[in-house]
C-alpha atoms as a PDB file:
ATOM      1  CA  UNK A   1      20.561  11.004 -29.242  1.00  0.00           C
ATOM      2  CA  UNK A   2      19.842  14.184 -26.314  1.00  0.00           C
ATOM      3  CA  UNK A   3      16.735  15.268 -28.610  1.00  0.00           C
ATOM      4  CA  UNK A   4      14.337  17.427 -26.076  1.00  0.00           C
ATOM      5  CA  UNK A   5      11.271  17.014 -27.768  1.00  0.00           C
ATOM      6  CA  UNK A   6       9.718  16.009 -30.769  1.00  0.00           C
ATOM      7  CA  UNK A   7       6.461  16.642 -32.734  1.00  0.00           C
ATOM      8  CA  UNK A   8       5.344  13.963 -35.034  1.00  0.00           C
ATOM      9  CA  UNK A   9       2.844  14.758 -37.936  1.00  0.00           C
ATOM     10  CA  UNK A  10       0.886  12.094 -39.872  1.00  0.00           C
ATOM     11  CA  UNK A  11      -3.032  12.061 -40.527  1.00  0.00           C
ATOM     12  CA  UNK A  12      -2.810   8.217 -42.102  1.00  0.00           C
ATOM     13  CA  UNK A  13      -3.359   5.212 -39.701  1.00  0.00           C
ATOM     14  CA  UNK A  14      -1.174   1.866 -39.994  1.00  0.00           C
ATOM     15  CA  UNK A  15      -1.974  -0.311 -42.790  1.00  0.00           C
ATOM     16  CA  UNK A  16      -0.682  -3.916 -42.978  1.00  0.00           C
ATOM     17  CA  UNK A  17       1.513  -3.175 -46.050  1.00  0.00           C
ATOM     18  CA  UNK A  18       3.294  -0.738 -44.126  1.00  0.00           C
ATOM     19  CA  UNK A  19       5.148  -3.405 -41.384  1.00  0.00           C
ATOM     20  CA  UNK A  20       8.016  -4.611 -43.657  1.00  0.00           C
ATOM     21  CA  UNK A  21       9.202  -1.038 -43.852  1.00  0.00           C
ATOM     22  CA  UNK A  22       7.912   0.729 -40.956  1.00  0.00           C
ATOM     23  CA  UNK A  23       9.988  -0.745 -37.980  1.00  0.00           C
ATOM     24  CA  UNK A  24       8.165   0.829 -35.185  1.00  0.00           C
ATOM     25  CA  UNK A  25       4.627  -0.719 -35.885  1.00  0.00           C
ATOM     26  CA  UNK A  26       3.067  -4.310 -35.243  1.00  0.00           C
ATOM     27  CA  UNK A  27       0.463  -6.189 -36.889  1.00  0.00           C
ATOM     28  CA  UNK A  28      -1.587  -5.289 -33.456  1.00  0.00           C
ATOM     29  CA  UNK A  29      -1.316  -1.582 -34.612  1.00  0.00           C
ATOM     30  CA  UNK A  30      -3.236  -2.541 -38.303  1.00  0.00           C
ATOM     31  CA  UNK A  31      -5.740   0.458 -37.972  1.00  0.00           C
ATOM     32  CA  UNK A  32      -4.620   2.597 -35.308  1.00  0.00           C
ATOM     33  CA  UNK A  33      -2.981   6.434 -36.197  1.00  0.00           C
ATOM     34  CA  UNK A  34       0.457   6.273 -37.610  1.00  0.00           C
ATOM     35  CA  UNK A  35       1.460   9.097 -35.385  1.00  0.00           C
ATOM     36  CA  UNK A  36      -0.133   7.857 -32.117  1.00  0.00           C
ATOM     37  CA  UNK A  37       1.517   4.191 -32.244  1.00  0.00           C
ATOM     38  CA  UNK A  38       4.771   6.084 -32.952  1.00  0.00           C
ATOM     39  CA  UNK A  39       4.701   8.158 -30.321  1.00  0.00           C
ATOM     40  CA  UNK A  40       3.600   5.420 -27.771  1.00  0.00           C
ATOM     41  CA  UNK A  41       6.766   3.060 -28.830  1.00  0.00           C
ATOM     42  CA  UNK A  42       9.333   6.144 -29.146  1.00  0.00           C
ATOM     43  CA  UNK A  43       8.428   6.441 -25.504  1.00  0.00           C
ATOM     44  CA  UNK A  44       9.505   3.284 -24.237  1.00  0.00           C
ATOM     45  CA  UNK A  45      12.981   3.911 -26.092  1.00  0.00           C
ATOM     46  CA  UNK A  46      13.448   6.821 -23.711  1.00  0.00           C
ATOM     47  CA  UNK A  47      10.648   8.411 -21.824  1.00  0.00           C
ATOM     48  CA  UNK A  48      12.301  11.085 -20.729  1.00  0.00           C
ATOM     49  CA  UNK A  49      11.868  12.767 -24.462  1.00  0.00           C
ATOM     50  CA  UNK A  50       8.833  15.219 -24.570  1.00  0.00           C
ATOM     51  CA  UNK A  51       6.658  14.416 -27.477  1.00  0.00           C
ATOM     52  CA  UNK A  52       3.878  16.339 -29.586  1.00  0.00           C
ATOM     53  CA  UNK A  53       1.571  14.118 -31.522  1.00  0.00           C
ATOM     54  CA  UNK A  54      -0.328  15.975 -34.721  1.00  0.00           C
ATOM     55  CA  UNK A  55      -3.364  14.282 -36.847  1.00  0.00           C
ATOM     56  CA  UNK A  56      -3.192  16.731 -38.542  1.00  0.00           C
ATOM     57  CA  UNK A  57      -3.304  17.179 -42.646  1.00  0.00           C
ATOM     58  CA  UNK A  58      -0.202  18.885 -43.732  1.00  0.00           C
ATOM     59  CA  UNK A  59      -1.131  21.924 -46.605  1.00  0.00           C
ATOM     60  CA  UNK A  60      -0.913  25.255 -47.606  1.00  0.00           C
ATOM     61  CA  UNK A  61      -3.341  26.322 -44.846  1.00  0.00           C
ATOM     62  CA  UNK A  62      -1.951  24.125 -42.329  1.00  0.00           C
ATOM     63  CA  UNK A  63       1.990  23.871 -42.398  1.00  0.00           C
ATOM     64  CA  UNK A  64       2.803  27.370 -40.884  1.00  0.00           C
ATOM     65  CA  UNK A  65       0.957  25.798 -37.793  1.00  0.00           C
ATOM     66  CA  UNK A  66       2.101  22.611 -37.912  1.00  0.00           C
ATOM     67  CA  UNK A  67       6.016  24.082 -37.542  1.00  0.00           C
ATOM     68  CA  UNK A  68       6.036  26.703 -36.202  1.00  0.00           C
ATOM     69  CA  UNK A  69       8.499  26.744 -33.296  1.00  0.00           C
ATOM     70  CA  UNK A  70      10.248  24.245 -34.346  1.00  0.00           C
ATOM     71  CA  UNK A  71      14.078  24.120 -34.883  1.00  0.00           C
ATOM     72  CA  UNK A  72      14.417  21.831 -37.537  1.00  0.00           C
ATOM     73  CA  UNK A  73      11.906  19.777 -40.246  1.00  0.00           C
ATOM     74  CA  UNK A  74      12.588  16.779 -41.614  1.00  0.00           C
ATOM     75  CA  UNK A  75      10.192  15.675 -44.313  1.00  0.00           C
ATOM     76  CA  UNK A  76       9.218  12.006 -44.878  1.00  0.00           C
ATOM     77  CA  UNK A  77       5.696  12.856 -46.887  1.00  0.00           C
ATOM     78  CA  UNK A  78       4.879  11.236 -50.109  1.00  0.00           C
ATOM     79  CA  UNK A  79       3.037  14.163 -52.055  1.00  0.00           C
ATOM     80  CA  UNK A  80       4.683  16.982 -54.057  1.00  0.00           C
ATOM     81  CA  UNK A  81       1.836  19.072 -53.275  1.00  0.00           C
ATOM     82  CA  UNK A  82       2.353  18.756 -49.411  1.00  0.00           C
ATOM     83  CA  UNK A  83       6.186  19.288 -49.833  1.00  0.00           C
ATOM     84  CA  UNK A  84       5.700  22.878 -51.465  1.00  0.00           C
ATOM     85  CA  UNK A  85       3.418  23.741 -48.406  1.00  0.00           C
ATOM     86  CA  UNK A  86       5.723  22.582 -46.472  1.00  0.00           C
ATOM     87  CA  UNK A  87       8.820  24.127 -48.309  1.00  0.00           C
ATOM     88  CA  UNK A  88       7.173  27.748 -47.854  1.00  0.00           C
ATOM     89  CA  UNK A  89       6.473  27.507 -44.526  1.00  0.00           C
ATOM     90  CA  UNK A  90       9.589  26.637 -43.408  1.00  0.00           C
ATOM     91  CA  UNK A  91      11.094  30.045 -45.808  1.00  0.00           C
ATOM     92  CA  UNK A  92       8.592  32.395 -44.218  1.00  0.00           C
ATOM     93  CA  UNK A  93       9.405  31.091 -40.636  1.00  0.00           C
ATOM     94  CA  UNK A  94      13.010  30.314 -41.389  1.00  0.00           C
ATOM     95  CA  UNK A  95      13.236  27.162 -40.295  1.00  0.00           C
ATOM     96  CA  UNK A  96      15.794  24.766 -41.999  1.00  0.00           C
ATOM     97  CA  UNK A  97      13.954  21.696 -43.970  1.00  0.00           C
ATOM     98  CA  UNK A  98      15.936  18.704 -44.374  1.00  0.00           C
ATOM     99  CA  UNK A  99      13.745  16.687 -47.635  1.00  0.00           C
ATOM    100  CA  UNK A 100      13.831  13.016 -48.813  1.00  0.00           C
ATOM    101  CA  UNK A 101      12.074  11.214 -50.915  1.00  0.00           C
ATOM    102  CA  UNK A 102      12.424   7.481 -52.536  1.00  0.00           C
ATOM    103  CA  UNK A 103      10.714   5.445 -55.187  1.00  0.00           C
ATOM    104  CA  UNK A 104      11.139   1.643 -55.914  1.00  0.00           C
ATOM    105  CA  UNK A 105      15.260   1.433 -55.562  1.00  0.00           C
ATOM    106  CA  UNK A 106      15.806   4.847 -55.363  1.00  0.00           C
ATOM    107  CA  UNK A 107      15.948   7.528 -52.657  1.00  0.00           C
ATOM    108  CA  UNK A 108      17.263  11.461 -52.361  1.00  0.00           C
ATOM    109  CA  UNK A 109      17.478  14.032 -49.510  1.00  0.00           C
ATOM    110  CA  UNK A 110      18.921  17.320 -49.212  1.00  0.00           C
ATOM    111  CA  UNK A 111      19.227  20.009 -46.734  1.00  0.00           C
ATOM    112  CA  UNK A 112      17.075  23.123 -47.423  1.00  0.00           C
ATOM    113  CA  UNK A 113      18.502  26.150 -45.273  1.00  0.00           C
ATOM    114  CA  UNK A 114      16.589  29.707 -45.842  1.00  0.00           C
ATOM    115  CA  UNK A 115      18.278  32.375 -47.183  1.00  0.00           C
ATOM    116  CA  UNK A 116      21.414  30.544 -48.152  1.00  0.00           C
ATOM    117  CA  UNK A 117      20.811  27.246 -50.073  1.00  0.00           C
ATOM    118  CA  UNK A 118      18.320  26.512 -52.703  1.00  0.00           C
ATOM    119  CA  UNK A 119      14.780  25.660 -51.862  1.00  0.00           C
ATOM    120  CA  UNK A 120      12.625  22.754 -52.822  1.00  0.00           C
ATOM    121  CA  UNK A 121      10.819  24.048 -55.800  1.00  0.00           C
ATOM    122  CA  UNK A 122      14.629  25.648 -57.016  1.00  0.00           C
ATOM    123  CA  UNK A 123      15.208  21.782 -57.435  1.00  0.00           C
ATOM    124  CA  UNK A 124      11.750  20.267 -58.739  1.00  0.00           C
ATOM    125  CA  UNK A 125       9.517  23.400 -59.767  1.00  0.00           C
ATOM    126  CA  UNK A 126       6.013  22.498 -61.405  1.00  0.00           C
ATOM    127  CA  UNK A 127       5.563  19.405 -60.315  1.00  0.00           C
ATOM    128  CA  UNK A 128       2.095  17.708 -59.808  1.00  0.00           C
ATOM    129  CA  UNK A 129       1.167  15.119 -57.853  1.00  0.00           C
ATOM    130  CA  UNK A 130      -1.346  13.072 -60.383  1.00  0.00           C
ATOM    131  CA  UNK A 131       2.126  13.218 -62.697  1.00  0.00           C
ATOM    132  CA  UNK A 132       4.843  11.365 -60.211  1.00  0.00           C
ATOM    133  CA  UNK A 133       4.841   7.759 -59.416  1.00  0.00           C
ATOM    134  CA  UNK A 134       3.236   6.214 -56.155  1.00  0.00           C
ATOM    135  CA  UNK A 135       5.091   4.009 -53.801  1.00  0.00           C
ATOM    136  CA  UNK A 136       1.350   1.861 -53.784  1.00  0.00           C
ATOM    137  CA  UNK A 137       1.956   0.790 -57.329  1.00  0.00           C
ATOM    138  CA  UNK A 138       5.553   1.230 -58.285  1.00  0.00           C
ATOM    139  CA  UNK A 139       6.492  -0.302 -54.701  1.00  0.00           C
ATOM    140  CA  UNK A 140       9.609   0.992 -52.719  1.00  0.00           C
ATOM    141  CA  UNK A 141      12.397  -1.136 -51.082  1.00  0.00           C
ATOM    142  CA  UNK A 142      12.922  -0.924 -47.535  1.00  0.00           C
ATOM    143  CA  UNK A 143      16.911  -0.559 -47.732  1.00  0.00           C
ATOM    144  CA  UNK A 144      16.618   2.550 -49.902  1.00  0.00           C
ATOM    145  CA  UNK A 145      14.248   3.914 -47.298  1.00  0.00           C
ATOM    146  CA  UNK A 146      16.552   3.459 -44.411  1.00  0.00           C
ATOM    147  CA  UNK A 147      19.495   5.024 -46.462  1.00  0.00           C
ATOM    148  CA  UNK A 148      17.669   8.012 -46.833  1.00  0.00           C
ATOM    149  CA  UNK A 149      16.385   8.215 -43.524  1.00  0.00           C
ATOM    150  CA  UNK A 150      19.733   7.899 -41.934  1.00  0.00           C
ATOM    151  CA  UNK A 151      20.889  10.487 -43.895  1.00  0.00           C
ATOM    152  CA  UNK A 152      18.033  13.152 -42.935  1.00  0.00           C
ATOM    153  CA  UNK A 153      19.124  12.058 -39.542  1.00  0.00           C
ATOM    154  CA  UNK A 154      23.085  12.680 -39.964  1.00  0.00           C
ATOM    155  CA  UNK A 155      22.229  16.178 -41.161  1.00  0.00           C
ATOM    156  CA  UNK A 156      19.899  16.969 -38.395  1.00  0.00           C
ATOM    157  CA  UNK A 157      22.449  16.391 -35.754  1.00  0.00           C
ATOM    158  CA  UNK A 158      25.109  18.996 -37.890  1.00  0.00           C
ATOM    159  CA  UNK A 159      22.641  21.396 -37.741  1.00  0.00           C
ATOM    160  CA  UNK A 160      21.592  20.857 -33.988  1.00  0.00           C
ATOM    161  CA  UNK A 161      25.893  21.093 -33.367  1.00  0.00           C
ATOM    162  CA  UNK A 162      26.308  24.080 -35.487  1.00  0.00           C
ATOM    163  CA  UNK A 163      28.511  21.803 -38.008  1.00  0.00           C
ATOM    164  CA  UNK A 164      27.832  22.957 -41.785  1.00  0.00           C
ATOM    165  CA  UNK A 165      25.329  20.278 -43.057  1.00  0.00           C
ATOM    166  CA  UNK A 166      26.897  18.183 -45.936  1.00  0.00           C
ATOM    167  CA  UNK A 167      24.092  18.412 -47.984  1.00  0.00           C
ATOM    168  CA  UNK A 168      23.344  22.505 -47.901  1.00  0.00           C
ATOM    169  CA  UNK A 169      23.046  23.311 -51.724  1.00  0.00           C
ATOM    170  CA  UNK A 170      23.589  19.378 -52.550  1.00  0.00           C
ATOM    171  CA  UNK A 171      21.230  16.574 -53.727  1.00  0.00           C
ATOM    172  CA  UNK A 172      22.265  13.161 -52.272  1.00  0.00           C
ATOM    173  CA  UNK A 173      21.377  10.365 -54.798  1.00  0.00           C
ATOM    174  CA  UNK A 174      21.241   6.796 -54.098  1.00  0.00           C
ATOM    175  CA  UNK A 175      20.443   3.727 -56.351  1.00  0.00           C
ATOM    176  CA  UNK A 176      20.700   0.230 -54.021  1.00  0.00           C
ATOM    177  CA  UNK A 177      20.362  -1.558 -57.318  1.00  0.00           C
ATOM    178  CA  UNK A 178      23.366  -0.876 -58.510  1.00  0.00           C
ATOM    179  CA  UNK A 179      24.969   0.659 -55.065  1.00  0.00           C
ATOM    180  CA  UNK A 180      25.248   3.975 -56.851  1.00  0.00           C
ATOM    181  CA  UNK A 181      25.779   7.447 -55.106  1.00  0.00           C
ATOM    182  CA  UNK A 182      25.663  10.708 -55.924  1.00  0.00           C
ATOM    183  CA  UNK A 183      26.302  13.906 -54.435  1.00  0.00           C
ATOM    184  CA  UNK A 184      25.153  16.874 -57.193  1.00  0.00           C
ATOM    185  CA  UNK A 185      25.309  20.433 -56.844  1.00  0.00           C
ATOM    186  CA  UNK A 186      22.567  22.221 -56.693  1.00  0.00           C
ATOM    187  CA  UNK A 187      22.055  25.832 -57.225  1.00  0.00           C
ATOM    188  CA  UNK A 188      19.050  29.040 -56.566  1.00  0.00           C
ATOM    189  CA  UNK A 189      16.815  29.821 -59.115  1.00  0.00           C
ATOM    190  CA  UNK A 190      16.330  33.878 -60.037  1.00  0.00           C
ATOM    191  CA  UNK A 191      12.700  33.055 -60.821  1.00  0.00           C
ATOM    192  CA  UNK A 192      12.280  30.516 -58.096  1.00  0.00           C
ATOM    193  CA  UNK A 193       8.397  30.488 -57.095  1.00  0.00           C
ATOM    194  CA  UNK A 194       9.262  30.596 -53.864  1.00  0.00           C
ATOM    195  CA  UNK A 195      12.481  32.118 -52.992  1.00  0.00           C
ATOM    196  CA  UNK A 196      13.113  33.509 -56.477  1.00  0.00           C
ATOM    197  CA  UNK A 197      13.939  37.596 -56.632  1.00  0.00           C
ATOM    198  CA  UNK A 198      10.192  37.399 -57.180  1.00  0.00           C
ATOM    199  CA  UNK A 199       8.798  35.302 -55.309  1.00  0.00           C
ATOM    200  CA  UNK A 200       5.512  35.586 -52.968  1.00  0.00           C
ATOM    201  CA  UNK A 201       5.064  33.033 -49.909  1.00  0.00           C
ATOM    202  CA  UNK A 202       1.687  33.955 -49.620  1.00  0.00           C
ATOM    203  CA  UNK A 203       0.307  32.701 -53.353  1.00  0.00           C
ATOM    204  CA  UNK A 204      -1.185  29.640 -53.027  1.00  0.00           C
ATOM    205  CA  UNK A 205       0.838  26.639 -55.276  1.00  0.00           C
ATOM    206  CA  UNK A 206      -1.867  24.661 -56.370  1.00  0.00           C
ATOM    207  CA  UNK A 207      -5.554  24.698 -55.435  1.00  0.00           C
ATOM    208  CA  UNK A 208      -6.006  22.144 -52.383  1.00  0.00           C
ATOM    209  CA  UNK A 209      -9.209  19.617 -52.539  1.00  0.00           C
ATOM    210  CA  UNK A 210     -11.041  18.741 -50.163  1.00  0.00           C
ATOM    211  CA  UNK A 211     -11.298  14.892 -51.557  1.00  0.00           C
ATOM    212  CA  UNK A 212      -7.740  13.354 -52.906  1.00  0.00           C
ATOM    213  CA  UNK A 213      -7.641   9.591 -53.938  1.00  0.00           C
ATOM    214  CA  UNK A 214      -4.418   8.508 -53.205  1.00  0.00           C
ATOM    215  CA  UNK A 215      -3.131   4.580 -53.603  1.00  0.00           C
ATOM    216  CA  UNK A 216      -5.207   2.144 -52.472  1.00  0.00           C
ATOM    217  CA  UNK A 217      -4.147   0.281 -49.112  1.00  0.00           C
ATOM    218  CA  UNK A 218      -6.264  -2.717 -49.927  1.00  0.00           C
ATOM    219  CA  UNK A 219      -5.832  -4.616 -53.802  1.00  0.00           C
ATOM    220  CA  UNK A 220      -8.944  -3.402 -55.604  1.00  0.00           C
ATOM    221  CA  UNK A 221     -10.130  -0.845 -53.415  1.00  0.00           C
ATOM    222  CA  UNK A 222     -10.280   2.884 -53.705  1.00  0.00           C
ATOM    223  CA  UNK A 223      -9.097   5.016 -51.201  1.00  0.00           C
ATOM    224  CA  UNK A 224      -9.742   8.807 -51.024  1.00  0.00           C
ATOM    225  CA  UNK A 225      -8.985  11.198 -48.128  1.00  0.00           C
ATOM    226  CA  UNK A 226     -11.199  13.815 -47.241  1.00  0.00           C
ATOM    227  CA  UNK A 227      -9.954  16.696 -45.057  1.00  0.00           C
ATOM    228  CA  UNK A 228     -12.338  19.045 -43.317  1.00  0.00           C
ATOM    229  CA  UNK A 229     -12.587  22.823 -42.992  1.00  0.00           C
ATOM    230  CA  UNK A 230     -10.661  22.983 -40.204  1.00  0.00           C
ATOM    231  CA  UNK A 231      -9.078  20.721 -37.061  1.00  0.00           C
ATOM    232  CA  UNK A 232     -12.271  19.596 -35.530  1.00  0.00           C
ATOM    233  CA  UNK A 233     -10.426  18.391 -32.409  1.00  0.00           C
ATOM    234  CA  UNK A 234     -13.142  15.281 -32.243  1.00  0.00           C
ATOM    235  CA  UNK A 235     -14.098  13.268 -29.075  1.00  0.00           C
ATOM    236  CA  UNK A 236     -12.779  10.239 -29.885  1.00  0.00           C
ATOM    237  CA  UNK A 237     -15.364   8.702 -27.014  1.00  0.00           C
ATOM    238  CA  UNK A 238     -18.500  10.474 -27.999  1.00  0.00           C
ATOM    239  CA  UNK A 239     -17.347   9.656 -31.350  1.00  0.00           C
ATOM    240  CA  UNK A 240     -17.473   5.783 -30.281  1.00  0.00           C
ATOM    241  CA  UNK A 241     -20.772   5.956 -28.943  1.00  0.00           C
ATOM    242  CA  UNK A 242     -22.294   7.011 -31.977  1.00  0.00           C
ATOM    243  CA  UNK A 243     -20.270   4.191 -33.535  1.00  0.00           C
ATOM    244  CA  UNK A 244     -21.958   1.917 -31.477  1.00  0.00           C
ATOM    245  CA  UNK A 245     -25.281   3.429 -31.478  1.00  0.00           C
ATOM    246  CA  UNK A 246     -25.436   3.132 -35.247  1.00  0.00           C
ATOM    247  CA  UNK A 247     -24.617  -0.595 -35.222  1.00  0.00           C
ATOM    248  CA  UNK A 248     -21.003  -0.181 -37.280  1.00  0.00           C
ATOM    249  CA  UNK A 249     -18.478  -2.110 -36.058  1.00  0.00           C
ATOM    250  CA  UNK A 250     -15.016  -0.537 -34.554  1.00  0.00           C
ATOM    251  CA  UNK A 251     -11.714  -2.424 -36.550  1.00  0.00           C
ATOM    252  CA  UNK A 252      -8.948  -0.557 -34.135  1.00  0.00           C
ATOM    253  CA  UNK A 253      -9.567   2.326 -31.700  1.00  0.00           C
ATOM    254  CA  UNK A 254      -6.962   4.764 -30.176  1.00  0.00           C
ATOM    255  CA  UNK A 255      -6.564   7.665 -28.118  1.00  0.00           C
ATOM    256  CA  UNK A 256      -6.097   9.437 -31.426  1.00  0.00           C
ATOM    257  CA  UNK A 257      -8.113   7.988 -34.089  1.00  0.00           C
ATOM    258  CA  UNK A 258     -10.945   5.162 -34.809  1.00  0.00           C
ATOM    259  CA  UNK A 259     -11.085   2.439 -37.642  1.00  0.00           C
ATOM    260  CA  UNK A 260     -14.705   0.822 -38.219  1.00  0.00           C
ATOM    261  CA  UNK A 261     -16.484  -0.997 -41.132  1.00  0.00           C
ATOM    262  CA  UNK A 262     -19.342   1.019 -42.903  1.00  0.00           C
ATOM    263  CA  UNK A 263     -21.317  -1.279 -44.782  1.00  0.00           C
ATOM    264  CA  UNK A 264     -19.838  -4.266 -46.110  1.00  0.00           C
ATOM    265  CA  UNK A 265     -17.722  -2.659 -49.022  1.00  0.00           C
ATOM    266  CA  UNK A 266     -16.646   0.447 -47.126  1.00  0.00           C
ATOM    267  CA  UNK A 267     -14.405   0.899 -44.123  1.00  0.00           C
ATOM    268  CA  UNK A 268     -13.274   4.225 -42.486  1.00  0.00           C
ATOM    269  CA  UNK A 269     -10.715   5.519 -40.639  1.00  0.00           C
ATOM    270  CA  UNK A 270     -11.149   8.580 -38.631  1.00  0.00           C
ATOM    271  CA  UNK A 271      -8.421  11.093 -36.691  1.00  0.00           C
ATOM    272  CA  UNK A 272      -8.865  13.020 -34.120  1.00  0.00           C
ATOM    273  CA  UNK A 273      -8.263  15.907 -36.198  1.00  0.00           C
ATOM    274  CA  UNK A 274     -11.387  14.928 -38.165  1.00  0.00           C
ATOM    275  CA  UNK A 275      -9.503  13.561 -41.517  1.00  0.00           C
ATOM    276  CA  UNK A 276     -11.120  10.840 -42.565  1.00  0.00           C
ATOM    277  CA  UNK A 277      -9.386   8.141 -45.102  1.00  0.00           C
ATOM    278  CA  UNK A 278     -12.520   6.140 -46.998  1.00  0.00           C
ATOM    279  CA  UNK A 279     -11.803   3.116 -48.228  1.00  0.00           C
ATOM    280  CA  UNK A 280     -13.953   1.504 -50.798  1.00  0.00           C
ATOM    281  CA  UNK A 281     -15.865   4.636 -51.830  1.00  0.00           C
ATOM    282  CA  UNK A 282     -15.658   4.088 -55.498  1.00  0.00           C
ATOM    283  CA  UNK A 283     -16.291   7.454 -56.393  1.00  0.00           C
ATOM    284  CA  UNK A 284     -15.066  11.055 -54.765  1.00  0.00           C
ATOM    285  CA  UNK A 285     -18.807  12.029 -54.886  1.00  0.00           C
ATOM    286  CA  UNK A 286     -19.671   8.782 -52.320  1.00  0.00           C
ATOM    287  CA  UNK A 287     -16.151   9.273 -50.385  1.00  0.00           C
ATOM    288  CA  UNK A 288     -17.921  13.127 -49.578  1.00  0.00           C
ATOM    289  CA  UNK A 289     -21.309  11.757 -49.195  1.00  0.00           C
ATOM    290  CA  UNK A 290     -20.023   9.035 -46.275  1.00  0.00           C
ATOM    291  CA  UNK A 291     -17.978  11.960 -44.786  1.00  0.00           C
ATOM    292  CA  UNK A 292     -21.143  13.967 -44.479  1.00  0.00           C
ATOM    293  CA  UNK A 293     -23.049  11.733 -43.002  1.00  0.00           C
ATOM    294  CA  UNK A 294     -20.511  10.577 -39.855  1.00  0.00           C
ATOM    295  CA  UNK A 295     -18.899  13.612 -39.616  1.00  0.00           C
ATOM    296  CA  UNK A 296     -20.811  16.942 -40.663  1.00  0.00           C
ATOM    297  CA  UNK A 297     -23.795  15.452 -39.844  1.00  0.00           C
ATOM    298  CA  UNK A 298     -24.136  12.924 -38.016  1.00  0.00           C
ATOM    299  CA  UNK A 299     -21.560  13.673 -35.744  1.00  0.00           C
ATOM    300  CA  UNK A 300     -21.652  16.743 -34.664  1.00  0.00           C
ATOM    301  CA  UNK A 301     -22.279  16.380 -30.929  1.00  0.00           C
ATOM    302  CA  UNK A 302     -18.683  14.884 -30.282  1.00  0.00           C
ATOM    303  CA  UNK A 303     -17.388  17.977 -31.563  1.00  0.00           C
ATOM    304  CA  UNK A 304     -15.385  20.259 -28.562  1.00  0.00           C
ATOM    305  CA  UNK A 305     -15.288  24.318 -29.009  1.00  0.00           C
ATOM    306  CA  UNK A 306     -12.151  24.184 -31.150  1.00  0.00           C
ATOM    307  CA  UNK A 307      -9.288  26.598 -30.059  1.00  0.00           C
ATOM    308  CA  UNK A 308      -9.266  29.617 -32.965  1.00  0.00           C
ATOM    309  CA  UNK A 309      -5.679  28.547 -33.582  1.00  0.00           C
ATOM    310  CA  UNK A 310      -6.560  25.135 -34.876  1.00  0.00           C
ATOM    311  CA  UNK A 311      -8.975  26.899 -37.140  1.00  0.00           C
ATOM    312  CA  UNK A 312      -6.279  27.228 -39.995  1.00  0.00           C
ATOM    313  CA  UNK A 313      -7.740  23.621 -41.867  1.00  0.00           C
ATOM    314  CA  UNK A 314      -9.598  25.291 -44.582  1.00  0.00           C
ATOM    315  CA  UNK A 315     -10.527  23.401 -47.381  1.00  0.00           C
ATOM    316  CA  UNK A 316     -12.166  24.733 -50.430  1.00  0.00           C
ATOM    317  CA  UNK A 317     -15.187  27.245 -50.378  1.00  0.00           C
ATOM    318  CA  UNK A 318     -17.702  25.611 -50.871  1.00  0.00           C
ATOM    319  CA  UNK A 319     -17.661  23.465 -47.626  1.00  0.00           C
END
């Protein structure tokens, strides 16, 4: 559509669960960084768009970084927690932050401009992430998805054209069960956390952790997500050599990320960035302890000199 360039942002690799909704991946991308395979087909649609790919882990201490400079955000995340992060950012840079969200038939969106619509936590304050339903076991339909994503889209281009978005200081609702939609007004919040006559954009929302388990991508399994310190920037092909040296087989390997089995219960997958999703850890104690051992310890050779402006990754004190 004349876009310039794009930066795309997701730490999680392809899972095979994800191809009847996720139209640009393959069964031959099972493995490989969500972002990455993105990027690659997005290219052959028209190469002469200019294209950022991020591993990164989007959250309080990263989102400022992971926006900044852009001219518009559109969200497609699936945790409250990183949609607050997010939501602040884009206030203290003032950057316009068009949200959606959907959950078995149902999807919203709306278009978060600062200083003259309401924000994200003016429409869903106090939320918590271990509260709201997961797409992994309440499932979501693929038509709602591309409803709402069309939508995000549609505003985007307004904005880009200078045309007053349709949904500034609107919620869209849609229900493909019934074919119901909604638009509902929406209004600001006095004591809006975060753009409230009080508000601070430096407080901290909720306290981040370095573990989350999040659903699992394979029936049975647990899956947790561990996030370092900070971007480690990793060498994916030092990383690959230890691999090998260590006898663990390599699932999937990109330019951006690394799937291998670890042990015959436990498989990881491993970003550039250094976030590592663990499946089959039962436990966020043994998710921490298989971190540690491939990545704070045992693989700290592959590591580069890491750029101080990557080093905005913290995760809690006490690692």
């Amino acid at each position: 559509m004349g876009i310039g360039k794009l930066r795309l942002v997701d730490r999680d690799v392809i899972e095979l669960s994800n191809l009847h909704r996720q139209i640009l991946f393959s069964p031959e991308d099972v493995g490989l960084p969500k972002a990455e395979i993105a990027v690659k087909k997005l290219q052959k649609l028209n190469p002469d768009v200019k294209f950022e790919t991020l591993t990164s882990s989007l959250n309080d201490d990263s989102a400022e970084y992971i926006v900044r400079g852009s001219d518009i955000v559109i969200d497609g995340l699936d945790s409250i927690y990183a949609r607050y992060a997010l939501n602040r950012a884009c206030l203290k840079l003032n950057i316009p932050y068009i949200f959606g969200s959907a959950i078995e038939t149902t999807g919203s969106a709306s278009t978060f401009i600062p200083k003259k619509t309401p924000c994200l936590e003016c429409l869903y304050p106090n939320l918590r992430d271990e509260d709201l339903p997961k797409c992994g076991t309440e499932g979501v339909h693929p038509s709602v998805l591309t409803v709402v994503s069309s939508v995000q889209v549609s505003e985007a281009i307004k904005l880009i054209v200078g045309k007053e978005p349709s949904l500034a200081g609107y919620l869209f609702y849609a229900d493909i069960r019934d074919l119901n939609f909604d638009k509902i007004k929406i209004a600001r919040q006095d004591d809006c956390k975060a753009c409230g006559n009080n508000a601070s954009l430096s407080e901290q929302v909720l306290p981040r952790k370095l573990v989350e388990e999040i659903c699992g991508r394979e029936r049975g399994k647990s899956v947790h997500v561990v996030t370092p310190k900070e971007d480690l920037q990793l060498d994916l092909i030092a990383v690959e050599h230890e691999l090998s040296r260590r006898d663990l087989k390599i699932k999937a390997r990109g330019n951006y990320g690394v799937t291998f089995s670890y042990g015959p219960e436990i498989s990881v997958s491993l970003v550039k960035s250094g976030v590592a999703t663990v499946v089959g850890a039962n436990t966020e104690q043994k998710a921490l302890e298989v971190f540690d051992e491939l990545v704070v310890s045992g693989l700290r050779t592959p590591l580069r000199k890491v750029d101080p402006k990557f080093k905005v990754m913290l995760a809690s004190p006490a690692h």
